[in-house]
PDB file of N, CA and C in Angstrom:
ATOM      1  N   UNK A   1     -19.399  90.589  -5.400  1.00  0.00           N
ATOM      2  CA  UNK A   1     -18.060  90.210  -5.803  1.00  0.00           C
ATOM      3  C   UNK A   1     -17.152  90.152  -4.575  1.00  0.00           C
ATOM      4  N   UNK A   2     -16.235  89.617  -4.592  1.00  0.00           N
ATOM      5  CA  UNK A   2     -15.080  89.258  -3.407  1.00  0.00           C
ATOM      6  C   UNK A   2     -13.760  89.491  -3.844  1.00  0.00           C
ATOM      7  N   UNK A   3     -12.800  89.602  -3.296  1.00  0.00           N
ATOM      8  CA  UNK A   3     -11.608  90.084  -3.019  1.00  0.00           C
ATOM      9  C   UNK A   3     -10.878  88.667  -3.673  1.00  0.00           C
ATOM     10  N   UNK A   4     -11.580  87.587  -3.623  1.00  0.00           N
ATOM     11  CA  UNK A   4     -10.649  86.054  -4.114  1.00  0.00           C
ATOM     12  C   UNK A   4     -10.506  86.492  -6.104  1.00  0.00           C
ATOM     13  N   UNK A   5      -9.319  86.285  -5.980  1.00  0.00           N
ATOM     14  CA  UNK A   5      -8.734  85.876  -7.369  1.00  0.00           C
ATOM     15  C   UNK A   5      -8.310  84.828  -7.786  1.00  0.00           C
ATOM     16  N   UNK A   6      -8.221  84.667  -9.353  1.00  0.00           N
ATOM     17  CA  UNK A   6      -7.752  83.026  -9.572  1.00  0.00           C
ATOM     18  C   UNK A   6      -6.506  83.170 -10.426  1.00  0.00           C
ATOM     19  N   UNK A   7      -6.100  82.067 -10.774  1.00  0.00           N
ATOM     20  CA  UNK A   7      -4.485  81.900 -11.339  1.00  0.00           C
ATOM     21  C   UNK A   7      -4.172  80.264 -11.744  1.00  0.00           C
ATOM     22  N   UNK A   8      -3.478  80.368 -13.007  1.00  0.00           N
ATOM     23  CA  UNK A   8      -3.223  79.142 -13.207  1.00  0.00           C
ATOM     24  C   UNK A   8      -2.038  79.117 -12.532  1.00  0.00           C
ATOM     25  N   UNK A   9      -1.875  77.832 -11.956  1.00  0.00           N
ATOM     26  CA  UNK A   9      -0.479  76.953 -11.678  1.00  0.00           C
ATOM     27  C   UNK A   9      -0.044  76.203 -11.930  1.00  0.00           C
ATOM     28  N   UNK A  10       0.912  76.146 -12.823  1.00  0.00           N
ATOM     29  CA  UNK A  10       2.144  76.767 -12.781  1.00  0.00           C
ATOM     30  C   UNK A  10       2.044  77.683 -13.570  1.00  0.00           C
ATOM     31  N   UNK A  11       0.999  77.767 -14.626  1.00  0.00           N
ATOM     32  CA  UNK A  11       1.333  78.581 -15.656  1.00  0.00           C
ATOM     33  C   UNK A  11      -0.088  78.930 -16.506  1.00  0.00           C
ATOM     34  N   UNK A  12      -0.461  79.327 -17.556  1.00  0.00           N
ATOM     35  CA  UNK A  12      -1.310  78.854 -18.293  1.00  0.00           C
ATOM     36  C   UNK A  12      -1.175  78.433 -19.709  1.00  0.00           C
ATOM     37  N   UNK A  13       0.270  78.432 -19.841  1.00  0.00           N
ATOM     38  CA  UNK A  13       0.557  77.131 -21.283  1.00  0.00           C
ATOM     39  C   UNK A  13       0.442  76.219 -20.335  1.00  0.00           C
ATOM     40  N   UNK A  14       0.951  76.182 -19.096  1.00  0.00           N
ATOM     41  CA  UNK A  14       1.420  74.261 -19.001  1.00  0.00           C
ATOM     42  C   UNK A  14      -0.072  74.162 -18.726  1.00  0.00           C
ATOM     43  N   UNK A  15      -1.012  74.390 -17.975  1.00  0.00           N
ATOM     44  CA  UNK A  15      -2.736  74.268 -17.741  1.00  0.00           C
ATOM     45  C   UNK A  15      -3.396  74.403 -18.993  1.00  0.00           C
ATOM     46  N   UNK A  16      -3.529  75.416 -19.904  1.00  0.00           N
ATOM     47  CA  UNK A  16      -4.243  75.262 -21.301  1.00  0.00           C
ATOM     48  C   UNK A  16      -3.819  75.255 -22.281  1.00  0.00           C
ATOM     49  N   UNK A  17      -2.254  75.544 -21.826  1.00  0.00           N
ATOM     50  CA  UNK A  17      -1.972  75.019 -23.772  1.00  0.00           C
ATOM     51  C   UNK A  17      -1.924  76.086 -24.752  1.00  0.00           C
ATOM     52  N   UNK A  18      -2.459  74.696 -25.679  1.00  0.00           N
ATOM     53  CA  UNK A  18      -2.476  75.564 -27.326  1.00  0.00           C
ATOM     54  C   UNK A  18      -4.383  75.364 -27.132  1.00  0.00           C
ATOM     55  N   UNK A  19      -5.561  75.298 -26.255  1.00  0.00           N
ATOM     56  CA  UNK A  19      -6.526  75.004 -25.928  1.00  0.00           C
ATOM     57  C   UNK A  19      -6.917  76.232 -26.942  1.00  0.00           C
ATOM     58  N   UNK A  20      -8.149  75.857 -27.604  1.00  0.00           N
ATOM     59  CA  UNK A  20      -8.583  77.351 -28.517  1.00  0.00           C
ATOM     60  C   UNK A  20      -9.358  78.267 -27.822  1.00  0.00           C
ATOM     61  N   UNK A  21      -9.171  79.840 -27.944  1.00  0.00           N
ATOM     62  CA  UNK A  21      -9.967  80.680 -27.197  1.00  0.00           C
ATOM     63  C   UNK A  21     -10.478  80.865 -26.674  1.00  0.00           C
ATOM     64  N   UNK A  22     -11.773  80.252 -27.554  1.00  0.00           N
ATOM     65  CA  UNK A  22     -13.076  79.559 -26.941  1.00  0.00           C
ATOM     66  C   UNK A  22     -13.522  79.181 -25.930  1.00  0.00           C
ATOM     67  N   UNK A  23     -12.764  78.290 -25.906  1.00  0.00           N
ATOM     68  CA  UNK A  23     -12.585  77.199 -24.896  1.00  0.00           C
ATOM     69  C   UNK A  23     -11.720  77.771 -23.529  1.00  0.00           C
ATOM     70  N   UNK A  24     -10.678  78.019 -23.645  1.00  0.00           N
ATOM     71  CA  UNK A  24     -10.348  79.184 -22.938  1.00  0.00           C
ATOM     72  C   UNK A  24     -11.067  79.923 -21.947  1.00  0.00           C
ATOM     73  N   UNK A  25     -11.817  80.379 -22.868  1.00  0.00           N
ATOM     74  CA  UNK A  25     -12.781  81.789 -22.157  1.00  0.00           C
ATOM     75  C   UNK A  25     -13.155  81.275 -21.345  1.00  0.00           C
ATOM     76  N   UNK A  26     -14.401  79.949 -21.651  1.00  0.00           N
ATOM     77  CA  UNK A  26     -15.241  79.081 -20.957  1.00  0.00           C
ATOM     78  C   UNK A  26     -14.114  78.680 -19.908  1.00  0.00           C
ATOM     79  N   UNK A  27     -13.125  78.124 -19.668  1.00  0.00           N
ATOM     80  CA  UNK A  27     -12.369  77.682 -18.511  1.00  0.00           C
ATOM     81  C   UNK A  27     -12.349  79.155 -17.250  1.00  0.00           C
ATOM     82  N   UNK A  28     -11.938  80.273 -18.253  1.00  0.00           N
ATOM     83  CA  UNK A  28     -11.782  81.384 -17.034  1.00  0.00           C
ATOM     84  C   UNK A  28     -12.917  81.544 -16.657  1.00  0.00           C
ATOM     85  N   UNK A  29     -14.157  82.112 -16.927  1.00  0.00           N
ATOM     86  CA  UNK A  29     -15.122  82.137 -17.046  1.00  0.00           C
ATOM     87  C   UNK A  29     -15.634  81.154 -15.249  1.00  0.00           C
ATOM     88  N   UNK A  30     -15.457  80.210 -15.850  1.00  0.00           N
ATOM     89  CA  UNK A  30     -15.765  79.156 -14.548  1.00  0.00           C
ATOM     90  C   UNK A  30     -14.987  79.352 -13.136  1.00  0.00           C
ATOM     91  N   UNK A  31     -13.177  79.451 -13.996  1.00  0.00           N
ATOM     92  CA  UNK A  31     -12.498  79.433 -12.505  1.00  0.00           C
ATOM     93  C   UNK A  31     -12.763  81.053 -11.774  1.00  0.00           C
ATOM     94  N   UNK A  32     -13.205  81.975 -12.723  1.00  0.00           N
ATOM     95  CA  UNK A  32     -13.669  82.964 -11.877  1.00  0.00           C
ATOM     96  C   UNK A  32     -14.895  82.729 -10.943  1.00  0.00           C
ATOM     97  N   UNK A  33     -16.154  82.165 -11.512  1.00  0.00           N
ATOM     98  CA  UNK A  33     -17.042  81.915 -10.473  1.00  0.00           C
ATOM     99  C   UNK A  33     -16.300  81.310  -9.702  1.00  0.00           C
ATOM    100  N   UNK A  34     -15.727  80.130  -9.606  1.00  0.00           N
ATOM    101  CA  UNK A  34     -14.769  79.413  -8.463  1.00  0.00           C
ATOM    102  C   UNK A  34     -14.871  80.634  -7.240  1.00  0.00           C
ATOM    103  N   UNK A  35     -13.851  80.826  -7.893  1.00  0.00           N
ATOM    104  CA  UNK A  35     -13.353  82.188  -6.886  1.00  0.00           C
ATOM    105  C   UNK A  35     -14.004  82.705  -6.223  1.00  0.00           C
ATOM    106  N   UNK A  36     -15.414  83.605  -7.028  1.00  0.00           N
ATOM    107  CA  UNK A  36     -16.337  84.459  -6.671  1.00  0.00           C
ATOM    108  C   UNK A  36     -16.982  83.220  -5.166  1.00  0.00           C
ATOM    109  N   UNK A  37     -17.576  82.469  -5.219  1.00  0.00           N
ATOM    110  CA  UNK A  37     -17.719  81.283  -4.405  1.00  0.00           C
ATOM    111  C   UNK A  37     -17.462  81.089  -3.212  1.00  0.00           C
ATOM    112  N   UNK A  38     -16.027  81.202  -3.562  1.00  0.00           N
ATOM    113  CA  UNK A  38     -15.309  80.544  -2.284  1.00  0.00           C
ATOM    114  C   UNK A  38     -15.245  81.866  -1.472  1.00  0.00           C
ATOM    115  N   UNK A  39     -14.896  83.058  -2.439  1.00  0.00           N
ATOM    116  CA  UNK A  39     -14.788  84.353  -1.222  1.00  0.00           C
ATOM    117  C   UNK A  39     -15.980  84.600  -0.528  1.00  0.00           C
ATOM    118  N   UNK A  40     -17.000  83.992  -0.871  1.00  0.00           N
ATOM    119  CA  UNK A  40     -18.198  83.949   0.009  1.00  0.00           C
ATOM    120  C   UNK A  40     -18.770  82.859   0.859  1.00  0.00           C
ATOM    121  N   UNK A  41     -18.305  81.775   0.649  1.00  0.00           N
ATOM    122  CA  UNK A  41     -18.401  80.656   1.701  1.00  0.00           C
ATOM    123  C   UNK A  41     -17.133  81.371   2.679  1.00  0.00           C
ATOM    124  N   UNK A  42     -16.129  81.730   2.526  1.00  0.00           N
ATOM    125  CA  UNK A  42     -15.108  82.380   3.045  1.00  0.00           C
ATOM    126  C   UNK A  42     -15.034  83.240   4.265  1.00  0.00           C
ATOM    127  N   UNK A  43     -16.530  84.270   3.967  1.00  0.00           N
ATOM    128  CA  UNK A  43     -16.685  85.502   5.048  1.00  0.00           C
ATOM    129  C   UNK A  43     -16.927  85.376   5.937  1.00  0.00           C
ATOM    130  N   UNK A  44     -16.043  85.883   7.116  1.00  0.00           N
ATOM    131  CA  UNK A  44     -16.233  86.032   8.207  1.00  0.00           C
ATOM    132  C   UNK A  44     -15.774  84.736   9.054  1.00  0.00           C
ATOM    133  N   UNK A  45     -14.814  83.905   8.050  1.00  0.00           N
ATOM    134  CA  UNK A  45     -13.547  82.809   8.660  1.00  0.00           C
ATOM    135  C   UNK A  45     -12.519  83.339   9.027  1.00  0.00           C
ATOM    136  N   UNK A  46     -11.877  83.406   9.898  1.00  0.00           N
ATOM    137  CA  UNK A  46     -10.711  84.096  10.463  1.00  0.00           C
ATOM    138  C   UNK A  46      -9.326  83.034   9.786  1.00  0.00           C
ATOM    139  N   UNK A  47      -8.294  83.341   9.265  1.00  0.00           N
ATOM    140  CA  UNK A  47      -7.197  83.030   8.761  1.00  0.00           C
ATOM    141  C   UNK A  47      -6.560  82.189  10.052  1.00  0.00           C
ATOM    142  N   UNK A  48      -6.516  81.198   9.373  1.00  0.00           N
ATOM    143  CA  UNK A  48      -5.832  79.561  10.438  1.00  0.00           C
ATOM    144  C   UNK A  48      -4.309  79.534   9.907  1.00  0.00           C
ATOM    145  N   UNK A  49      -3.580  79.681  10.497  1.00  0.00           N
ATOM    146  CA  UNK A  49      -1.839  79.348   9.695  1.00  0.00           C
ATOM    147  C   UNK A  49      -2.075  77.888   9.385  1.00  0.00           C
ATOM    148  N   UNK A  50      -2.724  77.263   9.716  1.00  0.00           N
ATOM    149  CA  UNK A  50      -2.739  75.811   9.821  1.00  0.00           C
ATOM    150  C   UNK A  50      -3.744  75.259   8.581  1.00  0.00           C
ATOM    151  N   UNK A  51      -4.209  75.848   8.450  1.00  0.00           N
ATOM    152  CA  UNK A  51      -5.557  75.730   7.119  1.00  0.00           C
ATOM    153  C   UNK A  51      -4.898  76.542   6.257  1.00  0.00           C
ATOM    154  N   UNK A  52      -3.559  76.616   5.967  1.00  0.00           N
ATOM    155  CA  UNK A  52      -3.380  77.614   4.511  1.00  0.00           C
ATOM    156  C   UNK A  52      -3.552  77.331   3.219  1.00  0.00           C
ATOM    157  N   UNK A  53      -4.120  75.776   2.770  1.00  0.00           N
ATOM    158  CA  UNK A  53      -4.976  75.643   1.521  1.00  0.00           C
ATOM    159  C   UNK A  53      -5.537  74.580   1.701  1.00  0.00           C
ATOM    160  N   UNK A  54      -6.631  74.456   0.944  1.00  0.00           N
ATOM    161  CA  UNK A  54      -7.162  73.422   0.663  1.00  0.00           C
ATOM    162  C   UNK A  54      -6.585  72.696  -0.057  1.00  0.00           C
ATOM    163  N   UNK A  55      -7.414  70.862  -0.061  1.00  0.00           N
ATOM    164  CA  UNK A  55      -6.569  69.868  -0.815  1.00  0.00           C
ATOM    165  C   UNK A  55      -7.118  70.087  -1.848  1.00  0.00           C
ATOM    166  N   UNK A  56      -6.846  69.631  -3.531  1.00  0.00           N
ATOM    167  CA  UNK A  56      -7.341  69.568  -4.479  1.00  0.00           C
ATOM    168  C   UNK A  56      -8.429  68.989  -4.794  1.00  0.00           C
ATOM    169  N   UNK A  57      -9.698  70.311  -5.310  1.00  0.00           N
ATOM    170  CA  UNK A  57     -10.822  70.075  -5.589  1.00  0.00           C
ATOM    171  C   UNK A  57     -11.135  70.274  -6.689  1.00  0.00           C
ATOM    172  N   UNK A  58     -12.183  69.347  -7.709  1.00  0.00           N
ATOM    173  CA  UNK A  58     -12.952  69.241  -9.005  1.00  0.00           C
ATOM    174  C   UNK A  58     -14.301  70.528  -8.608  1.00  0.00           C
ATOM    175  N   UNK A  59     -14.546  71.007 -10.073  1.00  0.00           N
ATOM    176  CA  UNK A  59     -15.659  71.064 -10.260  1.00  0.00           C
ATOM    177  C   UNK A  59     -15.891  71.193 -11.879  1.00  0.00           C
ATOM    178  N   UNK A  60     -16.922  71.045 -12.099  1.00  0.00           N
ATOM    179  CA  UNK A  60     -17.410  71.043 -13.518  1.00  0.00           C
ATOM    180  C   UNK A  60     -18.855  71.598 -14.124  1.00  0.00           C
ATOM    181  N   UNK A  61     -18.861  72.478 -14.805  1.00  0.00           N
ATOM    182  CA  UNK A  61     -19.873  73.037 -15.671  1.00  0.00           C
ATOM    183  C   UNK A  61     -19.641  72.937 -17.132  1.00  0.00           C
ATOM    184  N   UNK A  62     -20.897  72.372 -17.486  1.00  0.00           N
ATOM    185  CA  UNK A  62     -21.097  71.705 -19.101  1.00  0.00           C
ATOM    186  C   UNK A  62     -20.024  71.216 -19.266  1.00  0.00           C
ATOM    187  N   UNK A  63     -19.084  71.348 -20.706  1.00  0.00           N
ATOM    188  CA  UNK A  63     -18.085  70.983 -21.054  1.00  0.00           C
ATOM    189  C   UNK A  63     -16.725  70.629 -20.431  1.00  0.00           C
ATOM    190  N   UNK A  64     -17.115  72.085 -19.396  1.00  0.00           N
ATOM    191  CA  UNK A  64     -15.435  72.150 -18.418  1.00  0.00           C
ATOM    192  C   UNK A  64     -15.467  71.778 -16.958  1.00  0.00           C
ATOM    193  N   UNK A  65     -14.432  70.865 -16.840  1.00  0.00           N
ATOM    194  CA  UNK A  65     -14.038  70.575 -15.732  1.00  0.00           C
ATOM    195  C   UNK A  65     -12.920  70.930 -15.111  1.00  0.00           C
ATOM    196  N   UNK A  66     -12.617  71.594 -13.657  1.00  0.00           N
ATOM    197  CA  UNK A  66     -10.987  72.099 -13.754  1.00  0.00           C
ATOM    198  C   UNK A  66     -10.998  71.692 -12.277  1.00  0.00           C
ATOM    199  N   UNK A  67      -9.475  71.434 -11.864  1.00  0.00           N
ATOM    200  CA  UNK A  67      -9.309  71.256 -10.642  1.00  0.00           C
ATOM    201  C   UNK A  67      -8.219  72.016 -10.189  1.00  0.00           C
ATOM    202  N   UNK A  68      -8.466  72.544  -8.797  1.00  0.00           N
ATOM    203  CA  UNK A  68      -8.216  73.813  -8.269  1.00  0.00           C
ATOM    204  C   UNK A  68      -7.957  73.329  -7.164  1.00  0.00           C
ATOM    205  N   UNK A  69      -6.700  74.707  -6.428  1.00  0.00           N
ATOM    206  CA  UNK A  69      -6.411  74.370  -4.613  1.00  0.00           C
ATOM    207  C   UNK A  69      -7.515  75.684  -4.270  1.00  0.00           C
ATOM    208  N   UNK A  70      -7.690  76.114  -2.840  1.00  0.00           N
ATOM    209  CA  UNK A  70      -7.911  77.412  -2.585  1.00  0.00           C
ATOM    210  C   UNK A  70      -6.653  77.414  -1.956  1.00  0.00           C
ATOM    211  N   UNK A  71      -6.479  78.960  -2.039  1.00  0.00           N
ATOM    212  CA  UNK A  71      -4.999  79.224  -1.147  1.00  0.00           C
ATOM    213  C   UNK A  71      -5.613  80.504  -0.230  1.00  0.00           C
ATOM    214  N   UNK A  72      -5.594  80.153   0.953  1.00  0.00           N
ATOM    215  CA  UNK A  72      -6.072  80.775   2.040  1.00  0.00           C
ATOM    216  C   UNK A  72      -5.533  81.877   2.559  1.00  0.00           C
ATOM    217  N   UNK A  73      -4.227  81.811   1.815  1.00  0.00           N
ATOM    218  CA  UNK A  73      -3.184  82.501   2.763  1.00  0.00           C
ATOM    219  C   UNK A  73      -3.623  84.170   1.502  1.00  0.00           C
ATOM    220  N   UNK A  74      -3.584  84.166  -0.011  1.00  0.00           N
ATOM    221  CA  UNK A  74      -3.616  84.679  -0.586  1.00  0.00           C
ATOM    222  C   UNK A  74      -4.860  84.951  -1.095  1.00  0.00           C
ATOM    223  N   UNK A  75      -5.750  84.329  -0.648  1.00  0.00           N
ATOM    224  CA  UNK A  75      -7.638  84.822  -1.312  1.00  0.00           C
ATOM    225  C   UNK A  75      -7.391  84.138  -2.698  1.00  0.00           C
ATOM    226  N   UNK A  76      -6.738  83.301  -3.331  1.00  0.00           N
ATOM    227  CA  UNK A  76      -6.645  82.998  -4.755  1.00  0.00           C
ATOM    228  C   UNK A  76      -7.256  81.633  -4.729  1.00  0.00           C
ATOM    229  N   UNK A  77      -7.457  81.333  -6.042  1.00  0.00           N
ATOM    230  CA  UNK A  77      -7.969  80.056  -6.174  1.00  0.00           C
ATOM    231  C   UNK A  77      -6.833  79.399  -7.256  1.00  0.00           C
ATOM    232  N   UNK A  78      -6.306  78.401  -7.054  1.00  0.00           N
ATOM    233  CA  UNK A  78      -5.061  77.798  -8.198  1.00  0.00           C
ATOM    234  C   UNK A  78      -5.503  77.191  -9.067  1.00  0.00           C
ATOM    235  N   UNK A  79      -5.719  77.040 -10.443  1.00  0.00           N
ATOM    236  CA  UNK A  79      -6.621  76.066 -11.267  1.00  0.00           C
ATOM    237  C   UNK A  79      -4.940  75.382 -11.619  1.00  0.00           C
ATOM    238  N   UNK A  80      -5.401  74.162 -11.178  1.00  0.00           N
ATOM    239  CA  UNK A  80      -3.862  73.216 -11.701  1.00  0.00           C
ATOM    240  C   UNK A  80      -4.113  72.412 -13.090  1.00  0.00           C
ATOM    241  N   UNK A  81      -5.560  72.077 -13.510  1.00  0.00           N
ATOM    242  CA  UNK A  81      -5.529  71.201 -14.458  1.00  0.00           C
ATOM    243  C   UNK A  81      -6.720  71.602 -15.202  1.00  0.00           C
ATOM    244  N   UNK A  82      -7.624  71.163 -16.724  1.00  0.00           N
ATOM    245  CA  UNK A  82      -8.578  71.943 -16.864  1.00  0.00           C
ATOM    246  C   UNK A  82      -8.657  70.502 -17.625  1.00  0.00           C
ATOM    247  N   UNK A  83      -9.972  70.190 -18.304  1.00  0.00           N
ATOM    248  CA  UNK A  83     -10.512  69.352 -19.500  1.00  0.00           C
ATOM    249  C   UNK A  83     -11.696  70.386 -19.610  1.00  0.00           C
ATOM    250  N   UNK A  84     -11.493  69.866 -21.370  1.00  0.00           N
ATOM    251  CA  UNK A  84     -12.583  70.689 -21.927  1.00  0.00           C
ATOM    252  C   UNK A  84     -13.423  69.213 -22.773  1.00  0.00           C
ATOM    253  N   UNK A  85     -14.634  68.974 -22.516  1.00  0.00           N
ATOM    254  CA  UNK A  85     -15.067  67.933 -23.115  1.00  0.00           C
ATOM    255  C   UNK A  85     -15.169  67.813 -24.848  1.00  0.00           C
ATOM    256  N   UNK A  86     -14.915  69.266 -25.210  1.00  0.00           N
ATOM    257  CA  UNK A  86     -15.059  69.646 -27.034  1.00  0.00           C
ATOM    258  C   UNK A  86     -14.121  69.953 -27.370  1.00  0.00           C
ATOM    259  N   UNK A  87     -12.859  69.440 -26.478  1.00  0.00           N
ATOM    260  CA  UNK A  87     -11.479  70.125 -26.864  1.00  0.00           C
ATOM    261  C   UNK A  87     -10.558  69.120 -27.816  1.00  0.00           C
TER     262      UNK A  87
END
């Protein structure tokens, strides 16, 4: 496990809504591996003021797809948008 955490942005009504539980879960679920991920491609990169996030990246497992910044400065991962293919 790694020190990276995740977070919706701006919010998680304006990102999921009235999205059902379920479905839900499955979104965190994912943007946590995200996270888990990146704090490990991560180790042992020294902090760039100049690299303080990444541009907006997709990924997708089964149903869910979400797109996310990394934020470098904070170890977090931002999920800005989510689709759920059964939603």
């Amino acid at each position: 496990m790694s020190d990276w955490t995740w977070e919706y942005e701006p919010g998680a009504e304006w990102v999921v809504g009235d999205m059902p539980k379920e479905h839900r879960d499955q979104v965190e679920a994912l943007a946590q591996r995200v996270a888990d991920a990146v704090g490990v491609r991560r180790i042992g990169q020294p902090f760039d003021i100049t690299e303080s996030a990444s541009g907006v990246k997709t990924f997708a497992e089964g149903p869910v797809m979400i797109w996310y910044q990394e934020d470098y400065r904070d170890d977090v991962v931002l999920v800005l948008k989510v689709s759920h293919a059964l939603a």
